[in-house]
PDB file of N, CA and C in Angstrom:
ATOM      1  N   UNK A   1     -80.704 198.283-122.299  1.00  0.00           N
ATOM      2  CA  UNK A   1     -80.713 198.912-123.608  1.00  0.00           C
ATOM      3  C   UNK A   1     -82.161 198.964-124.071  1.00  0.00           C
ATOM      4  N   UNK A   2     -82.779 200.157-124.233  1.00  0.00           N
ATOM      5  CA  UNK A   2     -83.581 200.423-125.089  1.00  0.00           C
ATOM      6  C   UNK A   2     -83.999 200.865-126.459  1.00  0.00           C
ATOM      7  N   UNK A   3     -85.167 199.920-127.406  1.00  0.00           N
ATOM      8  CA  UNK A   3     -84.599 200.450-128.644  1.00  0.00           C
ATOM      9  C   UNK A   3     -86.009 199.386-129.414  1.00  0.00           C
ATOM     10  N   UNK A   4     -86.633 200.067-130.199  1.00  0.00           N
ATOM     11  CA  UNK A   4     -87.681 199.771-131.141  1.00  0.00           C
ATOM     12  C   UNK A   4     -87.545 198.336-131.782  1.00  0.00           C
ATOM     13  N   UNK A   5     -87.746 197.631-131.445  1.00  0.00           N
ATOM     14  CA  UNK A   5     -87.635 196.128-131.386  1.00  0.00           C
ATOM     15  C   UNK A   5     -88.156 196.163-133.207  1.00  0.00           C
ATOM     16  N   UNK A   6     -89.390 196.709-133.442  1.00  0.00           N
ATOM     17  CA  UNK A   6     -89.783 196.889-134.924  1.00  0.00           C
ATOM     18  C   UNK A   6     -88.692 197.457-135.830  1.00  0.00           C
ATOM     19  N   UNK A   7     -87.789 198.332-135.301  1.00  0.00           N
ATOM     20  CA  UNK A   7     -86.661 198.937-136.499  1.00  0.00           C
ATOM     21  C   UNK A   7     -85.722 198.155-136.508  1.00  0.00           C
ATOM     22  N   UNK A   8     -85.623 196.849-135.606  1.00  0.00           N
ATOM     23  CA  UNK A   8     -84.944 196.102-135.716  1.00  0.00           C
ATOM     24  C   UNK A   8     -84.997 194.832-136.683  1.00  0.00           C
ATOM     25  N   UNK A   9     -86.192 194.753-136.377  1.00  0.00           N
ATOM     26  CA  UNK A   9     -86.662 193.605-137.505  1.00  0.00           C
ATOM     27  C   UNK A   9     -86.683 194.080-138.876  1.00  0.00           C
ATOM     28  N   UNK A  10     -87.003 195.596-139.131  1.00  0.00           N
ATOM     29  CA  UNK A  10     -87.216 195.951-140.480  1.00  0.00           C
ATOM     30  C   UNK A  10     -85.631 196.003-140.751  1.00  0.00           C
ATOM     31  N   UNK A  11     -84.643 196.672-139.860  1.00  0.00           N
ATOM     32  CA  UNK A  11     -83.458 196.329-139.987  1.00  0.00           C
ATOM     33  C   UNK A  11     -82.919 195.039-140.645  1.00  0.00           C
ATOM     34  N   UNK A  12     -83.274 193.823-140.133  1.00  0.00           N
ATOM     35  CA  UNK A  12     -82.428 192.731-140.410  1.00  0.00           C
ATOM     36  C   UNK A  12     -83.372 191.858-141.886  1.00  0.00           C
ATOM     37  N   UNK A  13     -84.403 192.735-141.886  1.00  0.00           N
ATOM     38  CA  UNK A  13     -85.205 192.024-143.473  1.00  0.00           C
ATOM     39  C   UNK A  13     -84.736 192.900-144.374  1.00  0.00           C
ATOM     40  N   UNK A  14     -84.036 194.421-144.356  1.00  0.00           N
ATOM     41  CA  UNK A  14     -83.061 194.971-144.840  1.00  0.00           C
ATOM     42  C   UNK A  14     -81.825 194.583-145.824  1.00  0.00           C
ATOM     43  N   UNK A  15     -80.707 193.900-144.153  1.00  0.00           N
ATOM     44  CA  UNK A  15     -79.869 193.695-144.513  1.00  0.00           C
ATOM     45  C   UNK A  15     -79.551 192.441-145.117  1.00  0.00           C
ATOM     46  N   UNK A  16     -80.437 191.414-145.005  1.00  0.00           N
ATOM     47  CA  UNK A  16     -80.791 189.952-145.888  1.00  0.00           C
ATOM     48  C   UNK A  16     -81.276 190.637-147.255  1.00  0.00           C
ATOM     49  N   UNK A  17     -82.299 191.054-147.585  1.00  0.00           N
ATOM     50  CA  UNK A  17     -82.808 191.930-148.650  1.00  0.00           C
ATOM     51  C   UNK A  17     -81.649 192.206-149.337  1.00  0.00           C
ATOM     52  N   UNK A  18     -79.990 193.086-148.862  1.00  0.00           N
ATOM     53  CA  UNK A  18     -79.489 193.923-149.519  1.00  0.00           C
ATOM     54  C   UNK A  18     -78.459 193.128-149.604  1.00  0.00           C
ATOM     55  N   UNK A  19     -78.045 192.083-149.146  1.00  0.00           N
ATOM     56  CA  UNK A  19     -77.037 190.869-149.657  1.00  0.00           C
ATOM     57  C   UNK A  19     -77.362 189.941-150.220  1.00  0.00           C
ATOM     58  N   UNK A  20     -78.835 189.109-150.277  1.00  0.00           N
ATOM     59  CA  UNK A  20     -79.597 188.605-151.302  1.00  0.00           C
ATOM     60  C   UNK A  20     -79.442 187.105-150.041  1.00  0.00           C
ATOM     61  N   UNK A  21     -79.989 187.194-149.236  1.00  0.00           N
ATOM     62  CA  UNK A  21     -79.766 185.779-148.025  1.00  0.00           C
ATOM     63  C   UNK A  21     -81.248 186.097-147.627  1.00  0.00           C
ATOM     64  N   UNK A  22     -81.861 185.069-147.468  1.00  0.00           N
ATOM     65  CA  UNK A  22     -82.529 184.723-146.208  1.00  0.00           C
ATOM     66  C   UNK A  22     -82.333 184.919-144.817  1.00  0.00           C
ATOM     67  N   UNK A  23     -83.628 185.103-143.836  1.00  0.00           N
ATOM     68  CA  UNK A  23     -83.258 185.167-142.662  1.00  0.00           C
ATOM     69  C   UNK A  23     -83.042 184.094-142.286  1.00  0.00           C
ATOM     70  N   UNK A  24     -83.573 182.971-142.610  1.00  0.00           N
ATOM     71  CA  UNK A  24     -83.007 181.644-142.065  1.00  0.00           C
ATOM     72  C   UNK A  24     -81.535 181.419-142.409  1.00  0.00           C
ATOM     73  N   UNK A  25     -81.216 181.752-143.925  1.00  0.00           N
ATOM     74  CA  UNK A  25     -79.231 181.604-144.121  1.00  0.00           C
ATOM     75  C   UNK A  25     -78.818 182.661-142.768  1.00  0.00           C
ATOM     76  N   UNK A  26     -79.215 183.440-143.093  1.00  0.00           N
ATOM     77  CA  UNK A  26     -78.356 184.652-141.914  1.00  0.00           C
ATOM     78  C   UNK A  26     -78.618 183.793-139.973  1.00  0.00           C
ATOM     79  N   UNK A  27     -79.491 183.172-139.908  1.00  0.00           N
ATOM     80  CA  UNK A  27     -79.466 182.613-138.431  1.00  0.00           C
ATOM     81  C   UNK A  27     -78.423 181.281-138.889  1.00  0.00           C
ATOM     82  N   UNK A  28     -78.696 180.449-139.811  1.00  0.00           N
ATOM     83  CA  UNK A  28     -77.765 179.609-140.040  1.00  0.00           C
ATOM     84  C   UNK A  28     -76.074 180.048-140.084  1.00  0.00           C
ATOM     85  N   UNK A  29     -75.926 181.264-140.660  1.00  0.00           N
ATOM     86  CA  UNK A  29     -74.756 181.545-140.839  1.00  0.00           C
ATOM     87  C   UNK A  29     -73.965 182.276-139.492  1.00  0.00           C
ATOM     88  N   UNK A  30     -74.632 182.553-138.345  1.00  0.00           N
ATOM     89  CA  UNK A  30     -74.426 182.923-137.131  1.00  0.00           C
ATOM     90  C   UNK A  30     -74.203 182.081-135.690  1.00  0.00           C
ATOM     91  N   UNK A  31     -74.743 180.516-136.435  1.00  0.00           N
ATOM     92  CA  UNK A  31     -74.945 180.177-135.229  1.00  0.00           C
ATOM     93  C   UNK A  31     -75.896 180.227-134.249  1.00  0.00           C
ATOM     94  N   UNK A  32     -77.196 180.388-134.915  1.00  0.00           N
ATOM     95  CA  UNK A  32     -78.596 180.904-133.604  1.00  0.00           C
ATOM     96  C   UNK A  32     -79.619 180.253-134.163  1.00  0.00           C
ATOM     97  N   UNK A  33     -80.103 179.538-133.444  1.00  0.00           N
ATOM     98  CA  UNK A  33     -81.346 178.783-133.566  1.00  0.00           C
ATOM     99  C   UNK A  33     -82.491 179.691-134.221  1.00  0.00           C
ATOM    100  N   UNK A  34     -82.721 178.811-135.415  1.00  0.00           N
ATOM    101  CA  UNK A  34     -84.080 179.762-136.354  1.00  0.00           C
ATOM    102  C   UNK A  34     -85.133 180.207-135.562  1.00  0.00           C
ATOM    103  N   UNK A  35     -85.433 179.577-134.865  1.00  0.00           N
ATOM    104  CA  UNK A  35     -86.550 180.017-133.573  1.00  0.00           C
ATOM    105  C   UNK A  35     -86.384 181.024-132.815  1.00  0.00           C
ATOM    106  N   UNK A  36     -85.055 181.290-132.466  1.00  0.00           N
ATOM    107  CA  UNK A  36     -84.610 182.426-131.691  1.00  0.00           C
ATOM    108  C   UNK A  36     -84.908 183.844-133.029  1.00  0.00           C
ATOM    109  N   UNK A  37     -84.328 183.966-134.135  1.00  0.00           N
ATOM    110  CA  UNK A  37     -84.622 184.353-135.251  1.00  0.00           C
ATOM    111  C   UNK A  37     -86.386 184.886-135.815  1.00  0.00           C
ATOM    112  N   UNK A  38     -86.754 183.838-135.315  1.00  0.00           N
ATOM    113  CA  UNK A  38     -88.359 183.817-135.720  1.00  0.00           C
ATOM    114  C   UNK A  38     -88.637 183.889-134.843  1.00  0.00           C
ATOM    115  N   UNK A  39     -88.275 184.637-133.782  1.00  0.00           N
ATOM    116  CA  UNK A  39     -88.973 184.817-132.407  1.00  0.00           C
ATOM    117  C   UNK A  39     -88.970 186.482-132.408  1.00  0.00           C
ATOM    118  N   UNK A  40     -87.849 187.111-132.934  1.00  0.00           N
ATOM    119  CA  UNK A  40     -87.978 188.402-133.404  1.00  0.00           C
ATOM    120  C   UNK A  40     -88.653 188.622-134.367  1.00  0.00           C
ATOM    121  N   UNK A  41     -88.555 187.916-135.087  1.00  0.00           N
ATOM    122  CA  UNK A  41     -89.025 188.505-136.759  1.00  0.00           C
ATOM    123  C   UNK A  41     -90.581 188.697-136.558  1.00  0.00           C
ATOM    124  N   UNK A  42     -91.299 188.022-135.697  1.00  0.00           N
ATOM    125  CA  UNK A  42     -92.743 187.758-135.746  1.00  0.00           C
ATOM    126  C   UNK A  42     -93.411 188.600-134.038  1.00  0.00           C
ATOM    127  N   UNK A  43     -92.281 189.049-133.536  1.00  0.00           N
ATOM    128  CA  UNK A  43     -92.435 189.942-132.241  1.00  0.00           C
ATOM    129  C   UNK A  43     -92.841 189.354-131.068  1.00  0.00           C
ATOM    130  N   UNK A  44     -92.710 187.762-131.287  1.00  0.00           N
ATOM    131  CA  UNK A  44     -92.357 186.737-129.904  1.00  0.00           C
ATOM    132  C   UNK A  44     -91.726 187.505-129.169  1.00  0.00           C
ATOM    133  N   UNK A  45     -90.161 187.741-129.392  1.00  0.00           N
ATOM    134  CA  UNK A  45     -88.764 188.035-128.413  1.00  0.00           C
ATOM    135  C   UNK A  45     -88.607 189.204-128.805  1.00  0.00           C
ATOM    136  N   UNK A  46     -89.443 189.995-127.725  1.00  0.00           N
ATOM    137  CA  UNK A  46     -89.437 191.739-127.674  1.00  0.00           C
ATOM    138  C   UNK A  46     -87.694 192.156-127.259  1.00  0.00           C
ATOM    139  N   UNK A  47     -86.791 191.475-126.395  1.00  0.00           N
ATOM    140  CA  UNK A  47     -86.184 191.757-125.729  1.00  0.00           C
ATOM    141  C   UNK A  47     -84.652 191.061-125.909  1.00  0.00           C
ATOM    142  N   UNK A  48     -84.188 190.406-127.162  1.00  0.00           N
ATOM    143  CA  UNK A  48     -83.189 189.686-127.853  1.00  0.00           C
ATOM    144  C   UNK A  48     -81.774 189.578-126.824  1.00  0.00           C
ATOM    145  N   UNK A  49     -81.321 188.877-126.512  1.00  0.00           N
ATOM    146  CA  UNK A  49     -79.923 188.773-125.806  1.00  0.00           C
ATOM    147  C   UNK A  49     -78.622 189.707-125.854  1.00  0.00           C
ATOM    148  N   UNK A  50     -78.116 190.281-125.163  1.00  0.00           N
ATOM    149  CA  UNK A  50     -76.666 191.186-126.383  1.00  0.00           C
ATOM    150  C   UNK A  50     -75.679 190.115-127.064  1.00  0.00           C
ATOM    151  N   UNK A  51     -75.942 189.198-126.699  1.00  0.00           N
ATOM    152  CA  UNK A  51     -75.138 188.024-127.220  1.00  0.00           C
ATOM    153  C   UNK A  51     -75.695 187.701-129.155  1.00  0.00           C
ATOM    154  N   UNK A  52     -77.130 187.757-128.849  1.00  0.00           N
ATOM    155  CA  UNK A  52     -77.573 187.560-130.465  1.00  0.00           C
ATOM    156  C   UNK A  52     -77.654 188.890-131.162  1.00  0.00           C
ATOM    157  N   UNK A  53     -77.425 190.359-130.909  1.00  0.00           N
ATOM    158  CA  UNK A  53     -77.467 191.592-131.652  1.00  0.00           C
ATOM    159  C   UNK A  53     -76.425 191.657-131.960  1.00  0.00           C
ATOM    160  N   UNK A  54     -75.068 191.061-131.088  1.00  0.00           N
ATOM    161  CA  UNK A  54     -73.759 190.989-131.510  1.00  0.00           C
ATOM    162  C   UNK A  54     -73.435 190.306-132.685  1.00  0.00           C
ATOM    163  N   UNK A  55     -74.017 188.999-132.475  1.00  0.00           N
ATOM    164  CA  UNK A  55     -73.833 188.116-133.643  1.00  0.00           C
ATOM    165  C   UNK A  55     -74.484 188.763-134.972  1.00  0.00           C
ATOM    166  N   UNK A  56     -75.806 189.064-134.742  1.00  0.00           N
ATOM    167  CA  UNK A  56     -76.045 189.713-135.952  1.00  0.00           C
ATOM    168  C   UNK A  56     -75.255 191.164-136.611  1.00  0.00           C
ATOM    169  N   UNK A  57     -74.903 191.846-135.807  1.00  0.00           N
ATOM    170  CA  UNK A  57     -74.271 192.826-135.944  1.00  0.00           C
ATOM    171  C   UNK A  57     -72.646 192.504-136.501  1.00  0.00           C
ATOM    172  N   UNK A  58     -72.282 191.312-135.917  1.00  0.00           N
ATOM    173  CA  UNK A  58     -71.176 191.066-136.549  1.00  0.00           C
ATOM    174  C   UNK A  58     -70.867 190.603-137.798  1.00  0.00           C
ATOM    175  N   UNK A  59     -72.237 190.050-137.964  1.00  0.00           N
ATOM    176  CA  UNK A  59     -72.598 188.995-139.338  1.00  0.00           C
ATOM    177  C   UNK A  59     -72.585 189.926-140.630  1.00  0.00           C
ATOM    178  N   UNK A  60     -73.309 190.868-140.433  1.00  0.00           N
ATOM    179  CA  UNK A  60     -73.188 192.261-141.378  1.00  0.00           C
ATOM    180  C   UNK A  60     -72.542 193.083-141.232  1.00  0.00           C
ATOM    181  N   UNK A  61     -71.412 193.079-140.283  1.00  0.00           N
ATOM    182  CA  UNK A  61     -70.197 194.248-140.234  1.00  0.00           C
ATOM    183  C   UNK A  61     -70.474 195.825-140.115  1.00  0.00           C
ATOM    184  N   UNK A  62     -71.991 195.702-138.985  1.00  0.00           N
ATOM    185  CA  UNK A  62     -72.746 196.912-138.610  1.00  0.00           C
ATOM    186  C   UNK A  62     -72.324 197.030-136.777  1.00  0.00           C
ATOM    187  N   UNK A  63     -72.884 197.761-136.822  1.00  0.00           N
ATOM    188  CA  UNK A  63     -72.519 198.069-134.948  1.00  0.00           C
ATOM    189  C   UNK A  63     -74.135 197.455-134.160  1.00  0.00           C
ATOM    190  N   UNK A  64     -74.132 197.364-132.888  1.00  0.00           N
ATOM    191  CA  UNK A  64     -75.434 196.963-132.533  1.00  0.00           C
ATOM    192  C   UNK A  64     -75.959 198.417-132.740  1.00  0.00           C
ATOM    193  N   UNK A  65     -75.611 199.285-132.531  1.00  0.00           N
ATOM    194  CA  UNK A  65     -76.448 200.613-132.671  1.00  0.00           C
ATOM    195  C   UNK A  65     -76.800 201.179-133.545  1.00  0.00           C
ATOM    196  N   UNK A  66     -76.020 200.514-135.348  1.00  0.00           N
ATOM    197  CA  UNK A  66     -76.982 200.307-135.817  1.00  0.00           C
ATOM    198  C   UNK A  66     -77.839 199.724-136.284  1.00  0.00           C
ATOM    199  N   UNK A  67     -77.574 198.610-136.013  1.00  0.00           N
ATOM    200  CA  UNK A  67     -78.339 197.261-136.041  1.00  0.00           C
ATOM    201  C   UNK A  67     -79.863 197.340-135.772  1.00  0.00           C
ATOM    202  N   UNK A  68     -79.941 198.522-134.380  1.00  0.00           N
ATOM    203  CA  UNK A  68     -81.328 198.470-133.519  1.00  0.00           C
ATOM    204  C   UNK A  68     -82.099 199.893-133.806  1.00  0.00           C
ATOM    205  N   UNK A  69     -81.147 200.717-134.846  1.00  0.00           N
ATOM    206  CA  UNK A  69     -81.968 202.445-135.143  1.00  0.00           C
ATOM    207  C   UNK A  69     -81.288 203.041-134.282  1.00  0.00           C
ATOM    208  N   UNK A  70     -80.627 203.052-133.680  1.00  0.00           N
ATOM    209  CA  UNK A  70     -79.750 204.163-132.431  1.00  0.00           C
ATOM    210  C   UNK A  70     -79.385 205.141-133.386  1.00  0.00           C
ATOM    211  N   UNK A  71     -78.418 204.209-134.156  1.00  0.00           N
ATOM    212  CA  UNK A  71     -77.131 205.356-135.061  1.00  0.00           C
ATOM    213  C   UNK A  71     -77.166 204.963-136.963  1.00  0.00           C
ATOM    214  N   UNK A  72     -76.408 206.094-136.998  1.00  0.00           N
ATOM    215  CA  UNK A  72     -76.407 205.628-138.522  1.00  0.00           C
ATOM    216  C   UNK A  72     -75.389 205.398-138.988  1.00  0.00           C
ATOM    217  N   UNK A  73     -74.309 205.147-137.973  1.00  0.00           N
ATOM    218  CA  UNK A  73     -73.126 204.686-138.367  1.00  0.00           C
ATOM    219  C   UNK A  73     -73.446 202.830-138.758  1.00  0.00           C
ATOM    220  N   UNK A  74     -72.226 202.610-139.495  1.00  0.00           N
ATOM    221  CA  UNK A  74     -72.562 201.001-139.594  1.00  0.00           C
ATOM    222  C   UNK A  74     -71.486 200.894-139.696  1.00  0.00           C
ATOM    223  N   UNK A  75     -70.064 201.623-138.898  1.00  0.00           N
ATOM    224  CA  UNK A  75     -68.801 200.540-138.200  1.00  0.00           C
ATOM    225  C   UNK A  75     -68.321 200.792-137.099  1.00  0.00           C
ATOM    226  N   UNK A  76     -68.053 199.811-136.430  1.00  0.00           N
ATOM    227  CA  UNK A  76     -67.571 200.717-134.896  1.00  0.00           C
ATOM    228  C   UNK A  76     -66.055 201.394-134.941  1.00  0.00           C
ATOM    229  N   UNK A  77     -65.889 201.667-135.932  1.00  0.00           N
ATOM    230  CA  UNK A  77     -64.926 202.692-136.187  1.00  0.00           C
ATOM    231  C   UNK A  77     -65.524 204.071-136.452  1.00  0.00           C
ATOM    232  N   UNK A  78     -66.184 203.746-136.921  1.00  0.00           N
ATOM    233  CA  UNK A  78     -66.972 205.501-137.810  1.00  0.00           C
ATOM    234  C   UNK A  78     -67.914 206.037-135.571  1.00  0.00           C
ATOM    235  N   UNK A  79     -68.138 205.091-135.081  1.00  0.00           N
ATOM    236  CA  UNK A  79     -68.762 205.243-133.775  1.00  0.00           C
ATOM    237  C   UNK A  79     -67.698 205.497-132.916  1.00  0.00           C
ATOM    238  N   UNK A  80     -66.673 204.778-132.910  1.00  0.00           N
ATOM    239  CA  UNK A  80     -65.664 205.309-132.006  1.00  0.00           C
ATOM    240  C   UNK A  80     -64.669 206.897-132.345  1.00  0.00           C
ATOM    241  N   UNK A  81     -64.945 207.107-134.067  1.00  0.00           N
ATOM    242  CA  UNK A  81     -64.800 208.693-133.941  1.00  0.00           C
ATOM    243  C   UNK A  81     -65.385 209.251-133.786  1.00  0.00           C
ATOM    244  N   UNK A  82     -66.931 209.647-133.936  1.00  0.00           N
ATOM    245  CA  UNK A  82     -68.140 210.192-133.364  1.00  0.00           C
ATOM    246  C   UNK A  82     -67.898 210.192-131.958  1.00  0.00           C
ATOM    247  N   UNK A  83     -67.381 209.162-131.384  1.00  0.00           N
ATOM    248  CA  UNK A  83     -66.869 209.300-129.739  1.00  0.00           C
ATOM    249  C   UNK A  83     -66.214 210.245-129.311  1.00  0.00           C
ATOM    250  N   UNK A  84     -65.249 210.600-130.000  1.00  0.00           N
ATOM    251  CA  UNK A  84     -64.113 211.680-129.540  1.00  0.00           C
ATOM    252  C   UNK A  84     -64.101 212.858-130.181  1.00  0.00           C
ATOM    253  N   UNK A  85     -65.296 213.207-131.328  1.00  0.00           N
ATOM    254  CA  UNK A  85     -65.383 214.317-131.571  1.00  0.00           C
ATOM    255  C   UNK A  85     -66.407 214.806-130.600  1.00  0.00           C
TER     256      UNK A  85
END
C-alpha cells in the first residue's frame, strides 16, 4: 500500500482535533504503544503496520482509505457502494 505518510499524520491531528482527544488518549484508547504513535507523528515510521491503520481507522469509524488520503469516504459502507457502482 502506497500513500502520503504526511496526509496521514495531518489526518490523525485532524481527527483528535475534531473529537477534542489527544494523540496520546487516541494511542491509549487503541491499544498501541505511544511510541509507535510518535513514531508517525514526527516521521520516524514512514511505513505503519495494517494492523495499526486498522486500529486507528477503527477508533474513528473511518476506513483505512480514508484514514491515509486515498478516499473521501469515511465508512466502509459508503466504499463498498462506490464498489459496485
Amino acid at each position: 500500500m502506497s500513500f502520503d505518510i504526511a496526509v496521514l499524520r495531518l489526518n490523525i491531528e485532524q481527527l483528535c482535533k475534531d473529537r477534542g482527544i489527544s494523540i496520546n488518549a487516541m494511542a491509549e484508547g487503541i491499544g498501541i504503544r505511544q511510541s509507535t504513535i510518535s513514531g508517525i507523528m514526527v516521521g520516524r515510521s514512514k511505513n505503519p503496520t495494517i494492523q495499526v491503520l486498522w486500529r486507528i481507522a477503527d477508533f474513528f469509524g473511518i476506513t483505512i482509505d480514508a484514514l491515509v488520503g486515498r478516499s473521501n469516504s469515511t465508512s466502509s459502507e459508503d466504499t463498498a457502494i462506490q464498489a459496485v457502482v
